[in-house]
PDB file of N, CA and C in Angstrom:
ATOM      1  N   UNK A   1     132.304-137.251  87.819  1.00  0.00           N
ATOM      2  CA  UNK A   1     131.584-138.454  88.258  1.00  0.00           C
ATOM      3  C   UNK A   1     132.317-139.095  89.448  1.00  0.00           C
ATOM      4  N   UNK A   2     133.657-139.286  89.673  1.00  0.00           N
ATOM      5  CA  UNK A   2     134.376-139.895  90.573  1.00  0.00           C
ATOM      6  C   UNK A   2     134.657-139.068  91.611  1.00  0.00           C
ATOM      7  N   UNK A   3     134.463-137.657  91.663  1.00  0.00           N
ATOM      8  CA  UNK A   3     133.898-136.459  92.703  1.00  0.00           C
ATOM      9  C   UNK A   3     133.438-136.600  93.058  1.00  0.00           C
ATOM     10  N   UNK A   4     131.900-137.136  92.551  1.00  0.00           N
ATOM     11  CA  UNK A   4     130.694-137.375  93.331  1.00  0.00           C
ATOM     12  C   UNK A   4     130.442-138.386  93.947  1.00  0.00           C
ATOM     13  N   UNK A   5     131.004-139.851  93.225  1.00  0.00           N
ATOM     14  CA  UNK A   5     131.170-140.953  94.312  1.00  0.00           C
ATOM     15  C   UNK A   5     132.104-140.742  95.345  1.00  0.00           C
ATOM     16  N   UNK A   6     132.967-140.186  94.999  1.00  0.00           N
ATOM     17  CA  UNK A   6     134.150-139.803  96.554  1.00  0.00           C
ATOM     18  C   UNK A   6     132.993-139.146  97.602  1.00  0.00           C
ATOM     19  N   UNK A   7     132.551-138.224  97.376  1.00  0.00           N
ATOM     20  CA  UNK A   7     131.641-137.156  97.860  1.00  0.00           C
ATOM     21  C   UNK A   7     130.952-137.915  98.893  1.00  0.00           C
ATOM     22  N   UNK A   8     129.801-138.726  98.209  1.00  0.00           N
ATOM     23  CA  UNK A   8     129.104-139.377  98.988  1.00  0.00           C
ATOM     24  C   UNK A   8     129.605-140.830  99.686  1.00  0.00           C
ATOM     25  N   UNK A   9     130.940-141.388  99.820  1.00  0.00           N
ATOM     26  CA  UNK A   9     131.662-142.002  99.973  1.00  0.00           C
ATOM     27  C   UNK A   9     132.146-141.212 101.501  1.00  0.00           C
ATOM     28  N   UNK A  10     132.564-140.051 101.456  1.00  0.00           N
ATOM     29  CA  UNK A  10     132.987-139.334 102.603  1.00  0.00           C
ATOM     30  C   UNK A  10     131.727-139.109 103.582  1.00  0.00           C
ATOM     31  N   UNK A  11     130.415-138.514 102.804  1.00  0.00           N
ATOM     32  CA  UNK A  11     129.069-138.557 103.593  1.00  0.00           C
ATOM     33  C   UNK A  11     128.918-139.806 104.291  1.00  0.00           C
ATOM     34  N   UNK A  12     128.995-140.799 103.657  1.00  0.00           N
ATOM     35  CA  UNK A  12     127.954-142.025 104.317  1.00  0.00           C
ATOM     36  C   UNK A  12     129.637-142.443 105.714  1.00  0.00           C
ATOM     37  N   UNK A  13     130.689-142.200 105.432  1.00  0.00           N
ATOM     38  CA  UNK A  13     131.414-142.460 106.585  1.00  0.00           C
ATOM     39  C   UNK A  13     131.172-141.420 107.194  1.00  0.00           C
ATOM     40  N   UNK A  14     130.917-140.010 107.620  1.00  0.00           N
ATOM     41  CA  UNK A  14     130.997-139.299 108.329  1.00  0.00           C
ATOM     42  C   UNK A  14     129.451-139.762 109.213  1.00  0.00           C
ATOM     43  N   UNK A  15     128.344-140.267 108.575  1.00  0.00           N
ATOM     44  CA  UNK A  15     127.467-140.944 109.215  1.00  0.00           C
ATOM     45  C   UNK A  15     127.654-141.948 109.414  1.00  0.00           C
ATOM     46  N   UNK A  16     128.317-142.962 109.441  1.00  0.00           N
ATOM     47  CA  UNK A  16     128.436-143.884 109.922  1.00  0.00           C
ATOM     48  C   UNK A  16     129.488-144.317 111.241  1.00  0.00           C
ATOM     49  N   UNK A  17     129.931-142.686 111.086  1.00  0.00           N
ATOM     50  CA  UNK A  17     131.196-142.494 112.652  1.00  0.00           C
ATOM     51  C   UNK A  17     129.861-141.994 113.442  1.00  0.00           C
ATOM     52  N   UNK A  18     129.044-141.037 112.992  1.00  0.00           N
ATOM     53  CA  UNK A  18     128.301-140.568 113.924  1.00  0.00           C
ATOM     54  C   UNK A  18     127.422-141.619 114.703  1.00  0.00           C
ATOM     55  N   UNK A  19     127.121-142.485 113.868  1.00  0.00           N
ATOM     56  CA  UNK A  19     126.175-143.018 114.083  1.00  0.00           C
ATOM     57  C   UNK A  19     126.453-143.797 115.662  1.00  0.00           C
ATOM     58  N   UNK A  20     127.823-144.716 115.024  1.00  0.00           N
ATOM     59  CA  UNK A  20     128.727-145.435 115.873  1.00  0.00           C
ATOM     60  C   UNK A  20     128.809-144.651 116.881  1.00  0.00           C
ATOM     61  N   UNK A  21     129.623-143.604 116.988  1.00  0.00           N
ATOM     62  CA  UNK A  21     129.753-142.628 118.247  1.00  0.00           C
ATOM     63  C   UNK A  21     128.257-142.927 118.789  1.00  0.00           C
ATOM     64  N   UNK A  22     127.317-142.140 118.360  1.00  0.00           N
ATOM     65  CA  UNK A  22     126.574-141.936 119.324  1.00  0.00           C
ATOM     66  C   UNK A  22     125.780-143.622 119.892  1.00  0.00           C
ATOM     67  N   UNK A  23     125.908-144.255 119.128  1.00  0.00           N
ATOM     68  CA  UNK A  23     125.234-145.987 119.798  1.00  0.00           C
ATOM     69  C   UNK A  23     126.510-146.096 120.966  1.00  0.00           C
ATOM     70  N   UNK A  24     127.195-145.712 121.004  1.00  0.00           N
ATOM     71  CA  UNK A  24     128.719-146.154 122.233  1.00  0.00           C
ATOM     72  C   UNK A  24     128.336-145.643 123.226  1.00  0.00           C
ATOM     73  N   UNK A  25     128.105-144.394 123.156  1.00  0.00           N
ATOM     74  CA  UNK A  25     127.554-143.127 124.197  1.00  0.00           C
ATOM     75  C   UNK A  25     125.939-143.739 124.559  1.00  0.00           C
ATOM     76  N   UNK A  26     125.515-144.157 123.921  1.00  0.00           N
ATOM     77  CA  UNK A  26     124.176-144.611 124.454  1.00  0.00           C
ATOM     78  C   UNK A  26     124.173-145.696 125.127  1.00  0.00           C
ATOM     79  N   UNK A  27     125.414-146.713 124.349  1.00  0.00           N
ATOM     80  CA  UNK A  27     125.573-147.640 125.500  1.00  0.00           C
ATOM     81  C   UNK A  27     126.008-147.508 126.763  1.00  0.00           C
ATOM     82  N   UNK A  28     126.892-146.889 127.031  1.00  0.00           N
ATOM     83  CA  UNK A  28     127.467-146.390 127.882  1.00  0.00           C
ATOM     84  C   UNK A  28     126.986-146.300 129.136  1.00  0.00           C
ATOM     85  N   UNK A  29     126.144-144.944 128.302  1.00  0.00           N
ATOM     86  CA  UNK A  29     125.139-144.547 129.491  1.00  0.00           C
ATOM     87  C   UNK A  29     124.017-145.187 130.118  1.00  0.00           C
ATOM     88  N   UNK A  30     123.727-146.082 129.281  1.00  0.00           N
ATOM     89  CA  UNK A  30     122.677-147.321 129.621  1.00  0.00           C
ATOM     90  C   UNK A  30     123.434-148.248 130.892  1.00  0.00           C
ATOM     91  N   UNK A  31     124.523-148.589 130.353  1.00  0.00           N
ATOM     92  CA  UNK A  31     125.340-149.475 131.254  1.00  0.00           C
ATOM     93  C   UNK A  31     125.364-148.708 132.609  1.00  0.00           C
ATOM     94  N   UNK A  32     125.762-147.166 132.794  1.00  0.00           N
ATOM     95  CA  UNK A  32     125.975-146.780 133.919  1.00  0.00           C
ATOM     96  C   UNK A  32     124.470-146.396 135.057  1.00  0.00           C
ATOM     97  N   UNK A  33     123.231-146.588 133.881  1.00  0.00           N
ATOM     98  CA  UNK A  33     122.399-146.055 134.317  1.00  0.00           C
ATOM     99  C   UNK A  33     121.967-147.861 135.452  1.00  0.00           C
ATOM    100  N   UNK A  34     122.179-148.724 134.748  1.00  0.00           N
ATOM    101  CA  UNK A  34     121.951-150.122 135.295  1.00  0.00           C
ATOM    102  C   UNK A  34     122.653-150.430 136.670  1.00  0.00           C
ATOM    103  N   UNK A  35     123.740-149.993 136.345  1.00  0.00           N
ATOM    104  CA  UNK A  35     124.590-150.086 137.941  1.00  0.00           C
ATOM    105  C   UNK A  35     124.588-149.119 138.792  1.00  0.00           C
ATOM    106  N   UNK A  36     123.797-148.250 138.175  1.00  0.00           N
ATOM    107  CA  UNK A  36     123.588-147.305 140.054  1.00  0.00           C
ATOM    108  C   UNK A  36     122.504-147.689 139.887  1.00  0.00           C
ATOM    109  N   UNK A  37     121.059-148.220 139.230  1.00  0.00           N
ATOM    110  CA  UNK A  37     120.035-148.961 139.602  1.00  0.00           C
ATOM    111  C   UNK A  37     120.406-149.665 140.653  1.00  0.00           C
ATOM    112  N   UNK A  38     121.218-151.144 140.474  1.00  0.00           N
ATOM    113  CA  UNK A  38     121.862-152.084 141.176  1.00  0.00           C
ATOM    114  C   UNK A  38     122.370-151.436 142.654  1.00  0.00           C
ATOM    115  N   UNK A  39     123.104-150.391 142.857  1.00  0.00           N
ATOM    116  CA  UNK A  39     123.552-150.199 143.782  1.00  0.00           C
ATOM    117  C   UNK A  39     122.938-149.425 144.683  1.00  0.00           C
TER     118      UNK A  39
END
């Protein structure tokens, strides 16, 4: 039982790095896409 909460304990952080990662990278690229608009 405490396998399986570890288990899905490790799942929901490994999605929740991904997730993070990829919203950073999206910001990112949003931000860079705005300033060569601008320029």
């Amino acid at each position: 039982m405490l396998h399986w909460i570890l288990h899905i304990i490790q799942d929901w952080d490994s999605i929740l790095l991904t997730m993070y990662y990829n919203y950073i990278i999206y910001y990112i690229s949003k931000n860079d896409n705005e300033e060569k608009s601008v320029i």
